[in-house]
PDB file of N, CA and C in Angstrom:
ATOM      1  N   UNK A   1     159.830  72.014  47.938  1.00  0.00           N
ATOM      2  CA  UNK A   1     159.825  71.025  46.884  1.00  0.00           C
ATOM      3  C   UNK A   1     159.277  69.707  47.444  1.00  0.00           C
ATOM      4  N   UNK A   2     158.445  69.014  46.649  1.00  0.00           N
ATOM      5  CA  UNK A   2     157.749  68.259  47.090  1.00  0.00           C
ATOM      6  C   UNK A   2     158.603  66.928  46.823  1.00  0.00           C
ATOM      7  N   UNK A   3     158.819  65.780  47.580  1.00  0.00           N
ATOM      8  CA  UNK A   3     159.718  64.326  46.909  1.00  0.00           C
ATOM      9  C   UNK A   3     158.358  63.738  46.693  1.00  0.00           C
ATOM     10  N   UNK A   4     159.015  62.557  45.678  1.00  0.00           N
ATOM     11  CA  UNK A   4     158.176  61.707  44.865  1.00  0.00           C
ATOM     12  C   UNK A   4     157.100  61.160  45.876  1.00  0.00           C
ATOM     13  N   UNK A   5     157.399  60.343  46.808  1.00  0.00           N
ATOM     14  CA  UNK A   5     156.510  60.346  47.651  1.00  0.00           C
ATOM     15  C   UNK A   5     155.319  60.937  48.108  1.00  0.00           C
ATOM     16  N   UNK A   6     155.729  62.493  48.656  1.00  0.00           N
ATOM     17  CA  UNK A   6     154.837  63.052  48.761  1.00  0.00           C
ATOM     18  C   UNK A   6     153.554  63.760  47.771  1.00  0.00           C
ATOM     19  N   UNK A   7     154.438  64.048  46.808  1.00  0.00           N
ATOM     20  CA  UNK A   7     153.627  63.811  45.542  1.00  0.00           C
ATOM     21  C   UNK A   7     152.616  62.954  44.992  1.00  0.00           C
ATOM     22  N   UNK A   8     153.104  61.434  45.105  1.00  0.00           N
ATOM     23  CA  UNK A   8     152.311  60.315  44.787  1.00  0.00           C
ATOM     24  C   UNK A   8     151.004  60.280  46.038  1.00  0.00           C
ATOM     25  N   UNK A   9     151.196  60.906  46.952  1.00  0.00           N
ATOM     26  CA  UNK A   9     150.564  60.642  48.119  1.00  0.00           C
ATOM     27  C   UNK A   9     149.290  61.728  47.574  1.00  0.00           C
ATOM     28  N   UNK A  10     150.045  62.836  47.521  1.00  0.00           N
ATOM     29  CA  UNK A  10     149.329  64.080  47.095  1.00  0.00           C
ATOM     30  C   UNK A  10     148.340  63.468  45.737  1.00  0.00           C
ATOM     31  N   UNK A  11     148.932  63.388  44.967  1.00  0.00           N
ATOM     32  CA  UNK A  11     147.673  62.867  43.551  1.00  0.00           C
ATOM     33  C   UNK A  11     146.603  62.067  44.380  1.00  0.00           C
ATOM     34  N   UNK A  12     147.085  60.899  44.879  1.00  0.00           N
ATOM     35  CA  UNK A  12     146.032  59.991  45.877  1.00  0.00           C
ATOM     36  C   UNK A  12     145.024  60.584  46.150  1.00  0.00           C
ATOM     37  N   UNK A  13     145.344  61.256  47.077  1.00  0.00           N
ATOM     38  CA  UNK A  13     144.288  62.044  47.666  1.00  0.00           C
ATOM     39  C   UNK A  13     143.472  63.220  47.071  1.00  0.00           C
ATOM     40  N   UNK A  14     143.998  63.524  46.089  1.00  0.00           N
ATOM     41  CA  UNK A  14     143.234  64.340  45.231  1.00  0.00           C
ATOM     42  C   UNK A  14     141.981  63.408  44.215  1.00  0.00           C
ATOM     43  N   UNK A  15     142.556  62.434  43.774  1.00  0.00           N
ATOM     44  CA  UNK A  15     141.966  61.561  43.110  1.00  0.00           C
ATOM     45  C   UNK A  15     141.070  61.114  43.746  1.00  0.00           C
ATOM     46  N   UNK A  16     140.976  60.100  44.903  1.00  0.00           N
ATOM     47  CA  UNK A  16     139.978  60.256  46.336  1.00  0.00           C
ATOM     48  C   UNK A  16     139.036  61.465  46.678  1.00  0.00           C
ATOM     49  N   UNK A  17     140.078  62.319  46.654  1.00  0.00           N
ATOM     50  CA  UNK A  17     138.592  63.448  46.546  1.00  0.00           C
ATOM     51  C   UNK A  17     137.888  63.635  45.425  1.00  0.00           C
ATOM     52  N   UNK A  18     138.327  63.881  44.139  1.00  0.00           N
ATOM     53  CA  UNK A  18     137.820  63.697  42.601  1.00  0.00           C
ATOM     54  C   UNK A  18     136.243  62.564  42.300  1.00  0.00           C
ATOM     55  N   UNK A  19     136.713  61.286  43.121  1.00  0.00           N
ATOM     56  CA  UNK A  19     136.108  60.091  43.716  1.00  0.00           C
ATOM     57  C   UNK A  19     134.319  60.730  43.936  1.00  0.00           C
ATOM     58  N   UNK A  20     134.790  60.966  45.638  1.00  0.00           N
ATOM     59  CA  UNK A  20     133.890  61.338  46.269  1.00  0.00           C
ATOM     60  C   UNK A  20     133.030  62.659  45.693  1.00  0.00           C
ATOM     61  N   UNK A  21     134.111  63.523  44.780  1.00  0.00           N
ATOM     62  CA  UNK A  21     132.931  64.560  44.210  1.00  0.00           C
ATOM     63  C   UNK A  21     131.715  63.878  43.479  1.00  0.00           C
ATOM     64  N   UNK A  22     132.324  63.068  42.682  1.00  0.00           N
ATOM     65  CA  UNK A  22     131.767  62.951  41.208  1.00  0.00           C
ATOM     66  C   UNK A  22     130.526  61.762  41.979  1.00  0.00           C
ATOM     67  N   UNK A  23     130.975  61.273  42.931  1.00  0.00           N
ATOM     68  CA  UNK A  23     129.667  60.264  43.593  1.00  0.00           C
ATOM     69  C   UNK A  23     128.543  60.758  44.217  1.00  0.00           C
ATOM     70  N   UNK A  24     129.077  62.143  44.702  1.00  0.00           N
ATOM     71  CA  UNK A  24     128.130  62.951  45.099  1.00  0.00           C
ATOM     72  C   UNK A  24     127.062  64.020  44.350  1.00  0.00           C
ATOM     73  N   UNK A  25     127.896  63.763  43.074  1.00  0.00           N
ATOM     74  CA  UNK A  25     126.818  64.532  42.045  1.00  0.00           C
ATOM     75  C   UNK A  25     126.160  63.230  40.962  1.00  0.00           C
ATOM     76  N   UNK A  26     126.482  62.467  40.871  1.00  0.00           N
ATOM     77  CA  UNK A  26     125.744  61.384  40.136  1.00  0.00           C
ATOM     78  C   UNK A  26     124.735  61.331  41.236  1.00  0.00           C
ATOM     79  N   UNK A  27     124.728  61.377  42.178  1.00  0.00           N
ATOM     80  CA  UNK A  27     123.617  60.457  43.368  1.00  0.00           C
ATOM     81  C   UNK A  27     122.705  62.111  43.400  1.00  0.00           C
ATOM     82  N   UNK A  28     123.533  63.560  42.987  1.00  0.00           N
ATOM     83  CA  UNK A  28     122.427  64.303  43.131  1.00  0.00           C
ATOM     84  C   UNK A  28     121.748  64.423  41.722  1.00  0.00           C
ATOM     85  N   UNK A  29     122.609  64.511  41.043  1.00  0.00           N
ATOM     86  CA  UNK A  29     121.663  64.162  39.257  1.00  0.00           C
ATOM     87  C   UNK A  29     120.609  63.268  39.232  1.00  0.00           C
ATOM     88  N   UNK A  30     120.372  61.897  39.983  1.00  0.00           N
ATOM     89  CA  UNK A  30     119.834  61.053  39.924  1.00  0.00           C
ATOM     90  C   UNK A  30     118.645  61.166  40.989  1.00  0.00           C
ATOM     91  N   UNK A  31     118.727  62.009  42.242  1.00  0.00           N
ATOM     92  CA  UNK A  31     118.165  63.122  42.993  1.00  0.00           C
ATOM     93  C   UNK A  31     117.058  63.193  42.633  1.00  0.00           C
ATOM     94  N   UNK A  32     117.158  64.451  41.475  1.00  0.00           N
ATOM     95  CA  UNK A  32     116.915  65.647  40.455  1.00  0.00           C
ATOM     96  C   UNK A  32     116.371  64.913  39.727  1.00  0.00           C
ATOM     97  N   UNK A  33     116.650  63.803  38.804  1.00  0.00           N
ATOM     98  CA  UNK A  33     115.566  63.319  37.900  1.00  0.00           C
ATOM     99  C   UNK A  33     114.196  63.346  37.357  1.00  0.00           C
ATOM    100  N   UNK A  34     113.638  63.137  36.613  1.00  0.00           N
ATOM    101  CA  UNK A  34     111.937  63.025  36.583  1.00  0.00           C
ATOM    102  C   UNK A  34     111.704  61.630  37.202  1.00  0.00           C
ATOM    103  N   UNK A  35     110.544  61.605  37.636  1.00  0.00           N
ATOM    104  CA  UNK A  35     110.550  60.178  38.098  1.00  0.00           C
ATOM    105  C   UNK A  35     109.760  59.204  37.181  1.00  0.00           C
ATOM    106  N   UNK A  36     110.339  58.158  37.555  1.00  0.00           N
ATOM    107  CA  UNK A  36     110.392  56.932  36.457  1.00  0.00           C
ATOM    108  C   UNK A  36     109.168  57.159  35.231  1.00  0.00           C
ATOM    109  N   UNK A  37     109.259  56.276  34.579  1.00  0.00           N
ATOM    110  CA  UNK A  37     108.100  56.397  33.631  1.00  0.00           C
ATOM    111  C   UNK A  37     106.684  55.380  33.720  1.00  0.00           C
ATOM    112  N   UNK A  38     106.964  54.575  34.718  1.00  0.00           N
ATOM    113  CA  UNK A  38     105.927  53.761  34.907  1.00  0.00           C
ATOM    114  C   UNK A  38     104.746  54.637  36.192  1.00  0.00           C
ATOM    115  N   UNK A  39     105.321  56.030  36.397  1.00  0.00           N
ATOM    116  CA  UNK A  39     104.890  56.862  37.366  1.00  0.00           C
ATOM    117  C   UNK A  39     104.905  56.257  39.170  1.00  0.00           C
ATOM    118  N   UNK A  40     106.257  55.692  39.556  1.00  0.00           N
ATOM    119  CA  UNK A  40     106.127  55.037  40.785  1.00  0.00           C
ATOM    120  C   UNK A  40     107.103  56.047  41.348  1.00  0.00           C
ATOM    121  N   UNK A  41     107.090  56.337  42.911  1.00  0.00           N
ATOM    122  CA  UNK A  41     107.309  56.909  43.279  1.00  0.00           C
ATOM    123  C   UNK A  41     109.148  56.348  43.487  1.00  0.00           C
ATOM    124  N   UNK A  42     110.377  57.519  43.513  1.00  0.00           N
ATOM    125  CA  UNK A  42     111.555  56.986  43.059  1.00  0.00           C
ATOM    126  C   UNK A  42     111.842  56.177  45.071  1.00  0.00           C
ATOM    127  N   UNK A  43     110.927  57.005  45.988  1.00  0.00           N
ATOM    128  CA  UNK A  43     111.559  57.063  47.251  1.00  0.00           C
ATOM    129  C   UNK A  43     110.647  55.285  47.743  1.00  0.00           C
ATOM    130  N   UNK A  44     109.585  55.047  47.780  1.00  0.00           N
ATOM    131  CA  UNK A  44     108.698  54.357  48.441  1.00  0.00           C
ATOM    132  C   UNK A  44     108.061  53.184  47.434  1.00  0.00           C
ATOM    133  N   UNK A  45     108.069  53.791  45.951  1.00  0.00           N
ATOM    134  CA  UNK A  45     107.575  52.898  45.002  1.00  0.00           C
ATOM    135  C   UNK A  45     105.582  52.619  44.701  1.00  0.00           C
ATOM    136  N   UNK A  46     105.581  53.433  45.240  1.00  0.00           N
ATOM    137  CA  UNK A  46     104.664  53.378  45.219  1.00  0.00           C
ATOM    138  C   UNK A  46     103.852  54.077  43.893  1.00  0.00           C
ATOM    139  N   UNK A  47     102.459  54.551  43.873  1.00  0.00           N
ATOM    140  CA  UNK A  47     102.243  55.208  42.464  1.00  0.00           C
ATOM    141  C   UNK A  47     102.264  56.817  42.898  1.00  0.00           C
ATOM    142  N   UNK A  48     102.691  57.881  42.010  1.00  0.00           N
ATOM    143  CA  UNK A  48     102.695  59.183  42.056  1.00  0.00           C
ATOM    144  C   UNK A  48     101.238  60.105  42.271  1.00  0.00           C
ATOM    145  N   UNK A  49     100.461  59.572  41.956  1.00  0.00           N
ATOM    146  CA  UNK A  49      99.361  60.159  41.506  1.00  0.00           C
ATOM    147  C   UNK A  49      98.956  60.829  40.637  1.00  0.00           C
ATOM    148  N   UNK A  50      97.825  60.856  40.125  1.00  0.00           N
ATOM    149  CA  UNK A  50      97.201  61.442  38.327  1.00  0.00           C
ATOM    150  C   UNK A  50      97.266  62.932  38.741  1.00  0.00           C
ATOM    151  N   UNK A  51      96.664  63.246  40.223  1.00  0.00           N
ATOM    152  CA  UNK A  51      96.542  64.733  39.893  1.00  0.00           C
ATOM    153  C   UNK A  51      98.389  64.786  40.310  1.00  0.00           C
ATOM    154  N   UNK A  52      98.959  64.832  40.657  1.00  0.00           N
ATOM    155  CA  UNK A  52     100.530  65.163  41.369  1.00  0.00           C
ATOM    156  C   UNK A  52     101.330  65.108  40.192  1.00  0.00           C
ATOM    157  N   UNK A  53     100.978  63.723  38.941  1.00  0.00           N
ATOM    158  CA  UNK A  53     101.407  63.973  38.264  1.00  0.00           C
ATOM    159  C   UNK A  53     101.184  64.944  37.194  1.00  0.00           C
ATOM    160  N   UNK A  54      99.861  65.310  36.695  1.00  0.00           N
ATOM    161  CA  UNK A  54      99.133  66.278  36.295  1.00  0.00           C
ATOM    162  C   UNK A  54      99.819  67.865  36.205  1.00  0.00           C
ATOM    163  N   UNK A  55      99.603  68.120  38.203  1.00  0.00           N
ATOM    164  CA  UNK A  55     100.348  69.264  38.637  1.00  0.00           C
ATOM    165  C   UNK A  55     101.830  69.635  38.006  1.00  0.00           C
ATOM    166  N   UNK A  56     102.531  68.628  38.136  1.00  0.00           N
ATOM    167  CA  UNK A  56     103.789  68.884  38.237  1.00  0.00           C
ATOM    168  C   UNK A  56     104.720  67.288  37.201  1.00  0.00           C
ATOM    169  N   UNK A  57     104.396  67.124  35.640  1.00  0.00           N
ATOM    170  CA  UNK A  57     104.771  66.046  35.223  1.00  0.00           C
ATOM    171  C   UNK A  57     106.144  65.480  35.447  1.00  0.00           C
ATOM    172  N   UNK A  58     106.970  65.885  36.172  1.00  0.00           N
ATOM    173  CA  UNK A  58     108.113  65.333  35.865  1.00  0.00           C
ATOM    174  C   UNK A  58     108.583  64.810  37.708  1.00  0.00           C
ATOM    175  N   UNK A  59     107.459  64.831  38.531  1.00  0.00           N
ATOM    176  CA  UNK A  59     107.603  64.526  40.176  1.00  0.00           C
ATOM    177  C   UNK A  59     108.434  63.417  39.920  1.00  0.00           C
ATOM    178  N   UNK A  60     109.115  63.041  40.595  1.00  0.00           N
ATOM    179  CA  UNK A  60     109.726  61.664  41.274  1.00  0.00           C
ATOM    180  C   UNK A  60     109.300  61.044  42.188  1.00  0.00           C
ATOM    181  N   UNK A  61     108.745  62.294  42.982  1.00  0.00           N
ATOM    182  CA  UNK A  61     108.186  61.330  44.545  1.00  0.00           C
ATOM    183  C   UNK A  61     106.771  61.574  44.888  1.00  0.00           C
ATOM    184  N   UNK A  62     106.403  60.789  45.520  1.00  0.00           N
ATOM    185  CA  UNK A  62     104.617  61.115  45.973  1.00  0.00           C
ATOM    186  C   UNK A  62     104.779  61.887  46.664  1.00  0.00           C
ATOM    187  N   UNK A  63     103.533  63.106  46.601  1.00  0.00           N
ATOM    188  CA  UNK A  63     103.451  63.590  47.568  1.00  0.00           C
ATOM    189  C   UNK A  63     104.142  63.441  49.495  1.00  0.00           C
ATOM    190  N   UNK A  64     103.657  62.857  49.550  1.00  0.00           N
ATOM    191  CA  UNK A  64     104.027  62.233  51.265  1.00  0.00           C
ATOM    192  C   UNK A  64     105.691  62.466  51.079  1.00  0.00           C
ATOM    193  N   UNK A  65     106.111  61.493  50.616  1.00  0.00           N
ATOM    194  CA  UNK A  65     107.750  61.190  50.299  1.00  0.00           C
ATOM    195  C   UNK A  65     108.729  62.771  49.802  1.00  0.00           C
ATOM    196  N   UNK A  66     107.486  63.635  49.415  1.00  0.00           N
ATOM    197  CA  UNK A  66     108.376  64.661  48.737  1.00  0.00           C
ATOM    198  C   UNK A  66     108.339  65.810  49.790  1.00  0.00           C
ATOM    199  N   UNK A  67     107.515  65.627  50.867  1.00  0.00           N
ATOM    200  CA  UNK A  67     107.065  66.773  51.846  1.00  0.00           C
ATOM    201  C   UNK A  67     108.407  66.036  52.732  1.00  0.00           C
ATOM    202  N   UNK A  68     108.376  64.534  53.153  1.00  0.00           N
ATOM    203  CA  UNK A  68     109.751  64.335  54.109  1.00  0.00           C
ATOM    204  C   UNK A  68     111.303  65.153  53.104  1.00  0.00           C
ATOM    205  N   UNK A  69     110.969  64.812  51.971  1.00  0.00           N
ATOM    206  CA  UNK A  69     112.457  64.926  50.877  1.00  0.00           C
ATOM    207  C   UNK A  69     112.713  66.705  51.136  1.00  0.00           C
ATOM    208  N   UNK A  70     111.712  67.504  50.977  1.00  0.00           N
ATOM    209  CA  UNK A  70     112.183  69.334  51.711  1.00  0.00           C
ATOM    210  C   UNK A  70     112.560  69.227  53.167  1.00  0.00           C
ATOM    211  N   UNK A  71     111.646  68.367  53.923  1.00  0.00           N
ATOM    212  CA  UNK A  71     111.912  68.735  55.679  1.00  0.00           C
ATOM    213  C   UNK A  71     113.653  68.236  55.311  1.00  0.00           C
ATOM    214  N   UNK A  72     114.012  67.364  55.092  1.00  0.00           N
ATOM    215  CA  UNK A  72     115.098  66.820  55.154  1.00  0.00           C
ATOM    216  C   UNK A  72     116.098  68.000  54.851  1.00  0.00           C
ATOM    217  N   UNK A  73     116.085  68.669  53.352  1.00  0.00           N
ATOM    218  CA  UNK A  73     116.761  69.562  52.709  1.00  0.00           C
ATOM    219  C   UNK A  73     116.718  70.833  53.647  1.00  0.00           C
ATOM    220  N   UNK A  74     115.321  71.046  54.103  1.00  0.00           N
ATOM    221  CA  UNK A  74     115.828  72.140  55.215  1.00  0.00           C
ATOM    222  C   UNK A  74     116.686  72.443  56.145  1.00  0.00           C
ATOM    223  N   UNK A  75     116.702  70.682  56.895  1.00  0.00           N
ATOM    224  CA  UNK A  75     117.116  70.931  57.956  1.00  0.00           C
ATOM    225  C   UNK A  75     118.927  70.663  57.589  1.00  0.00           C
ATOM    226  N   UNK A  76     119.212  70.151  57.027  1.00  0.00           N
ATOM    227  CA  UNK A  76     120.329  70.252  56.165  1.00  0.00           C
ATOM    228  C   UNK A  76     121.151  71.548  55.801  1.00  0.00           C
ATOM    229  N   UNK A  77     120.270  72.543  55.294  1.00  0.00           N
ATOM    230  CA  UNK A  77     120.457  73.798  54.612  1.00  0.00           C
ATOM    231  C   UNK A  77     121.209  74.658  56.377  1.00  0.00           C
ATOM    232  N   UNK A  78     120.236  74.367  57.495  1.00  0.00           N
ATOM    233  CA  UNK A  78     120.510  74.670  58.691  1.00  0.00           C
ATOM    234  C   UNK A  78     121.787  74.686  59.323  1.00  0.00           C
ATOM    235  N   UNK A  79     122.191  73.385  58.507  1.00  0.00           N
ATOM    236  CA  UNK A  79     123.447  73.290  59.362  1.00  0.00           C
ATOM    237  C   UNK A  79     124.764  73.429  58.430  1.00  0.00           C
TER     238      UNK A  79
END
């Protein structure tokens, strides 16, 4: 049986974790996005490009920025 204490402690920390989920999926929703509508790149700001955007309308990142954005996810996936 758990006392009030430990209980209150217990919600805490659940809530804290609840926290940290939900920050971690807004920041990946926002990830995931199309990128902006003025076509700038979401990582560097820069412009997307006509053909990149063309290819693929809904890019977020330029080329360059989106080849670091997989190496990253790979090496991630690795560990």
């Amino acid at each position: 049986m758990l006392t009030e204490q430990q209980y209150e402690l217990a919600a805490k920390f659940a809530d804290d974790e609840r926290a940290v989920a939900l920050e971690a999926l807004r920041k990946r929703m926002q990830d995931d996005a199309p990128g902006s509508p003025d076509g700038a790149c979401q990582n560097c700001g820069e412009d997307i490009g006509q053909a990149r955007l063309a290819a693929k309308p809904g890019a977020a990142r330029c080329i360059d920025c989106q080849v670091i954005h997989e190496k990253k996810q790979q090496q991630r996936a690795r560990y």
